[in-house]
C-alpha atoms as a PDB file:
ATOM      1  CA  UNK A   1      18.112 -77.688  -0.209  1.00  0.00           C
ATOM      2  CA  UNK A   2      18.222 -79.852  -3.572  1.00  0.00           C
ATOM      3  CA  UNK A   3      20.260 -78.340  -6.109  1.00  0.00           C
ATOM      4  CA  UNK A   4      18.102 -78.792  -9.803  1.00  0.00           C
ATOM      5  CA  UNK A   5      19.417 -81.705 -11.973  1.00  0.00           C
ATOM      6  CA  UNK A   6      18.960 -81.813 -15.747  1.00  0.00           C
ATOM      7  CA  UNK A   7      17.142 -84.290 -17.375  1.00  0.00           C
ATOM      8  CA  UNK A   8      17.166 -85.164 -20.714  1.00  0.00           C
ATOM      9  CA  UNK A   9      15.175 -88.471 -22.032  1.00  0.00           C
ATOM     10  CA  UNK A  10      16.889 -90.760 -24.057  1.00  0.00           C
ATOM     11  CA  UNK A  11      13.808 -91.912 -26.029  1.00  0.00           C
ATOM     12  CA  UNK A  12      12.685 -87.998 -27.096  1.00  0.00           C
ATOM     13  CA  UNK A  13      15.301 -86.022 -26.086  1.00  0.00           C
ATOM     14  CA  UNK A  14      13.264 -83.498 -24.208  1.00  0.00           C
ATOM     15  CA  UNK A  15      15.203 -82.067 -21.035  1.00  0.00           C
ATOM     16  CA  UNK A  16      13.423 -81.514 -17.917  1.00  0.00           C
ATOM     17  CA  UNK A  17      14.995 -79.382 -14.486  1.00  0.00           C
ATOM     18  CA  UNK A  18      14.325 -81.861 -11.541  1.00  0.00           C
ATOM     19  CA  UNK A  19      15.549 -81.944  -7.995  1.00  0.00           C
ATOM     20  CA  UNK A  20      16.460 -85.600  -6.191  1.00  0.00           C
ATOM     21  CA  UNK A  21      12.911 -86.490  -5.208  1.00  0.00           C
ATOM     22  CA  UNK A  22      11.458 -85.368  -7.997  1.00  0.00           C
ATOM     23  CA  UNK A  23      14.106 -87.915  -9.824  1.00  0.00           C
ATOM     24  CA  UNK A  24      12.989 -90.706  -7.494  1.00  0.00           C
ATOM     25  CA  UNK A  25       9.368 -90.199  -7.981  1.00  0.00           C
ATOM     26  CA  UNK A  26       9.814 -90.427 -11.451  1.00  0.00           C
ATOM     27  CA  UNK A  27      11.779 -93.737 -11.331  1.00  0.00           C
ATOM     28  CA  UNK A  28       9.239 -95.337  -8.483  1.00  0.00           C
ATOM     29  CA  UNK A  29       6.122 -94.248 -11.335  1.00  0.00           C
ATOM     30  CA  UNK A  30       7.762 -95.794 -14.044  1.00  0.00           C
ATOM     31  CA  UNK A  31       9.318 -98.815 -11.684  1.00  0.00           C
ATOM     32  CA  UNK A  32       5.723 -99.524 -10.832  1.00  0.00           C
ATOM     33  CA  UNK A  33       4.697 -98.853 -14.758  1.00  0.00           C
ATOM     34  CA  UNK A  34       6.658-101.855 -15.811  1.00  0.00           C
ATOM     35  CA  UNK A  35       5.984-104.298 -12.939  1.00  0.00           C
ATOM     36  CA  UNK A  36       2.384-103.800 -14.107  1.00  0.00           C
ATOM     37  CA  UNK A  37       3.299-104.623 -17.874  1.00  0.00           C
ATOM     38  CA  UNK A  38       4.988-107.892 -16.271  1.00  0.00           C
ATOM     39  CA  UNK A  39       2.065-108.822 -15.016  1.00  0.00           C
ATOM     40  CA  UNK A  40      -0.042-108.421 -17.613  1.00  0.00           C
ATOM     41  CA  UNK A  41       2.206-110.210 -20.207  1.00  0.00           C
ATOM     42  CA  UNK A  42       2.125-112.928 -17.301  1.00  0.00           C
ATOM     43  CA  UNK A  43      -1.333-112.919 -17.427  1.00  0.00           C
ATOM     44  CA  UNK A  44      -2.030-112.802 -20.783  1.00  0.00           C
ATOM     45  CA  UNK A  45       0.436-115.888 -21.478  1.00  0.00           C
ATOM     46  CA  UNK A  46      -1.784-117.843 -19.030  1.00  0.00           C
ATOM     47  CA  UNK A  47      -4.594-116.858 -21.662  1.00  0.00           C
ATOM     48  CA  UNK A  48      -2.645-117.861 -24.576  1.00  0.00           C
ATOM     49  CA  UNK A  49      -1.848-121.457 -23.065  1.00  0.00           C
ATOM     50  CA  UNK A  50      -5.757-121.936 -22.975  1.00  0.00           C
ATOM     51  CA  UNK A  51      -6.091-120.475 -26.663  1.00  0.00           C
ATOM     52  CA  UNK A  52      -7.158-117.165 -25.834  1.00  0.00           C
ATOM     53  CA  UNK A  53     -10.488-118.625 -24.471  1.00  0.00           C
ATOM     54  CA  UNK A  54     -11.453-116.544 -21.435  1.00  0.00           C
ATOM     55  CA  UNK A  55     -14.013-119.446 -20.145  1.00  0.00           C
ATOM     56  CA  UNK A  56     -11.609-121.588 -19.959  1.00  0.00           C
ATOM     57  CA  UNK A  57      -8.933-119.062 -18.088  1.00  0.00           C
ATOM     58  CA  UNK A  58     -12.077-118.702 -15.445  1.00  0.00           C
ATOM     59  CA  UNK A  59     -12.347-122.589 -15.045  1.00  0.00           C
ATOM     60  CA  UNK A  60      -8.466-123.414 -14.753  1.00  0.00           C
ATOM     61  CA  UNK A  61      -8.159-120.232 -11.884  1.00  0.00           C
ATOM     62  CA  UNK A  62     -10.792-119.861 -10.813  1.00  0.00           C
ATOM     63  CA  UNK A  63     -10.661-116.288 -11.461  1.00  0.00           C
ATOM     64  CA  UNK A  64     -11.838-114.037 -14.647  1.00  0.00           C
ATOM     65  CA  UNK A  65      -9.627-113.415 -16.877  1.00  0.00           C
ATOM     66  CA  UNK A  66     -10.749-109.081 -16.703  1.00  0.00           C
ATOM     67  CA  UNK A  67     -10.957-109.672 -12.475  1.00  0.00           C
ATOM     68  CA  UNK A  68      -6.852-110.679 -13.065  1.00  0.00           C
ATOM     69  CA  UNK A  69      -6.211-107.773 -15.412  1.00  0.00           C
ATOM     70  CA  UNK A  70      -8.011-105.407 -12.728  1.00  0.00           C
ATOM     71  CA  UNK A  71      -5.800-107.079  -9.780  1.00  0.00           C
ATOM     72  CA  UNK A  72      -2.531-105.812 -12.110  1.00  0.00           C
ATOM     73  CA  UNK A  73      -1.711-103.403  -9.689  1.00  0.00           C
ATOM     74  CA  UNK A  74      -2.464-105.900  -6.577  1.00  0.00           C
ATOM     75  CA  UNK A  75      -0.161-108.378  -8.593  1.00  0.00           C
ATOM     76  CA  UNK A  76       2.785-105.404  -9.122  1.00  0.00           C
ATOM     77  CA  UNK A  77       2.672-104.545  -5.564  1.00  0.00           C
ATOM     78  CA  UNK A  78       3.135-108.027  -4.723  1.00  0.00           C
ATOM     79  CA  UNK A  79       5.479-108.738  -6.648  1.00  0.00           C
ATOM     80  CA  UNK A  80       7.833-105.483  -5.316  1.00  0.00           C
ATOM     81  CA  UNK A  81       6.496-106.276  -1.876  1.00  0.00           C
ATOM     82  CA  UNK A  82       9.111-110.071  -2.738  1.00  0.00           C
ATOM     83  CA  UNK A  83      11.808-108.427  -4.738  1.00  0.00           C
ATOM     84  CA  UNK A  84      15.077-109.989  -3.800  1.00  0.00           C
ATOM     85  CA  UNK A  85      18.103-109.242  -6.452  1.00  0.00           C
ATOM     86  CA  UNK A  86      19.165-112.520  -5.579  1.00  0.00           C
ATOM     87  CA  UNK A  87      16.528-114.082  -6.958  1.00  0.00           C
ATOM     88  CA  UNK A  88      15.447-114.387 -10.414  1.00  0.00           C
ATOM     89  CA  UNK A  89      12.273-112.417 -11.270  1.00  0.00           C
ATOM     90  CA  UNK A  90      10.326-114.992 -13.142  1.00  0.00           C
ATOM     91  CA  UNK A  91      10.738-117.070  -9.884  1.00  0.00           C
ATOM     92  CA  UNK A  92       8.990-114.458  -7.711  1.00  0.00           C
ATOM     93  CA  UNK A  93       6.255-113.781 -10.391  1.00  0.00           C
ATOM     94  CA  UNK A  94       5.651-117.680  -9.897  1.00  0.00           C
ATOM     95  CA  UNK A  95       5.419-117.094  -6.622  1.00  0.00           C
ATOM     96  CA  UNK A  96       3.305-114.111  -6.854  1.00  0.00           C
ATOM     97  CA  UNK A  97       1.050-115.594  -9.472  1.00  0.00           C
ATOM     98  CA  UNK A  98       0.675-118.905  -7.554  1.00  0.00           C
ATOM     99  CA  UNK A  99      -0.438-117.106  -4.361  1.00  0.00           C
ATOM    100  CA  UNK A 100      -3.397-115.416  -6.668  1.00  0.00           C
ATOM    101  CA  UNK A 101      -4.183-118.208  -8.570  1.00  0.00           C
ATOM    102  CA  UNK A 102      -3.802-121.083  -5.940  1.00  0.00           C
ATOM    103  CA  UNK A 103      -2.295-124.037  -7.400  1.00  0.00           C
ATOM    104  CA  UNK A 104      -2.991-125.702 -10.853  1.00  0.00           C
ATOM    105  CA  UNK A 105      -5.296-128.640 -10.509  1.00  0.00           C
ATOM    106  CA  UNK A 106      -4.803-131.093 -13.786  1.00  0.00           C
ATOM    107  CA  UNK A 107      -8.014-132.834 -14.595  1.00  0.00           C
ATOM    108  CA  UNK A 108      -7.036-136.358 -13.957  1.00  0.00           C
ATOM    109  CA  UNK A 109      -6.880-135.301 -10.132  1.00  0.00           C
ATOM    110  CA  UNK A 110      -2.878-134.836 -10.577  1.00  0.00           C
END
């Protein structure tokens, strides 16, 4: 039987009585909360690069820029899915992002 663990938040202070999986739940949500705030600053730097023009985001990757905000959770699983420690994490969100947007093809052909 799990024994009931104390809780208190460091951001409000409020306590809460959890038991072990409860705990882990908690830390998988928010885990998977913050993976899918990485890849929306990801994707919203791609945006900035083109000026904020969402045209142009569609045209470059060949992919809306609101279909890539809907895939966030796609992208987060992903990106768990090639979690390594040993690697750094803006290398597998490269990898990630580069599987979903295919590769960049410059205009000269390059």
């Amino acid at each position: 039987m799990d024994k009931d663990i104390v809780v208190v938040s460091s951001v409000t202070g409020a306590s809460y009585v959890m038991n072990e999986d409860q705990i882990e739940a908690a830390y998988r949500y928010q885990e998977a909360h913050y993976r899918e705030m990485d890849a929306k600053r990801f994707i919203d730097e791609r945006l900035e690069w083109l000026d904020g023009d969402k045209n142009a985001f569609e045209k470059e990757y060949g992919v809306s820029y609101d279909d890539a905000i809907e895939d966030i959770d796609y992208l987060a699983s992903r990106f768990m899915d090639e979690f390594d420690c040993n690697v750094p994490e803006n290398e597998i969100w490269d990898e990630v992002l580069g599987e979903y947007f295919g590769p960049v093809i410059e205009e000269d052909g390059e």
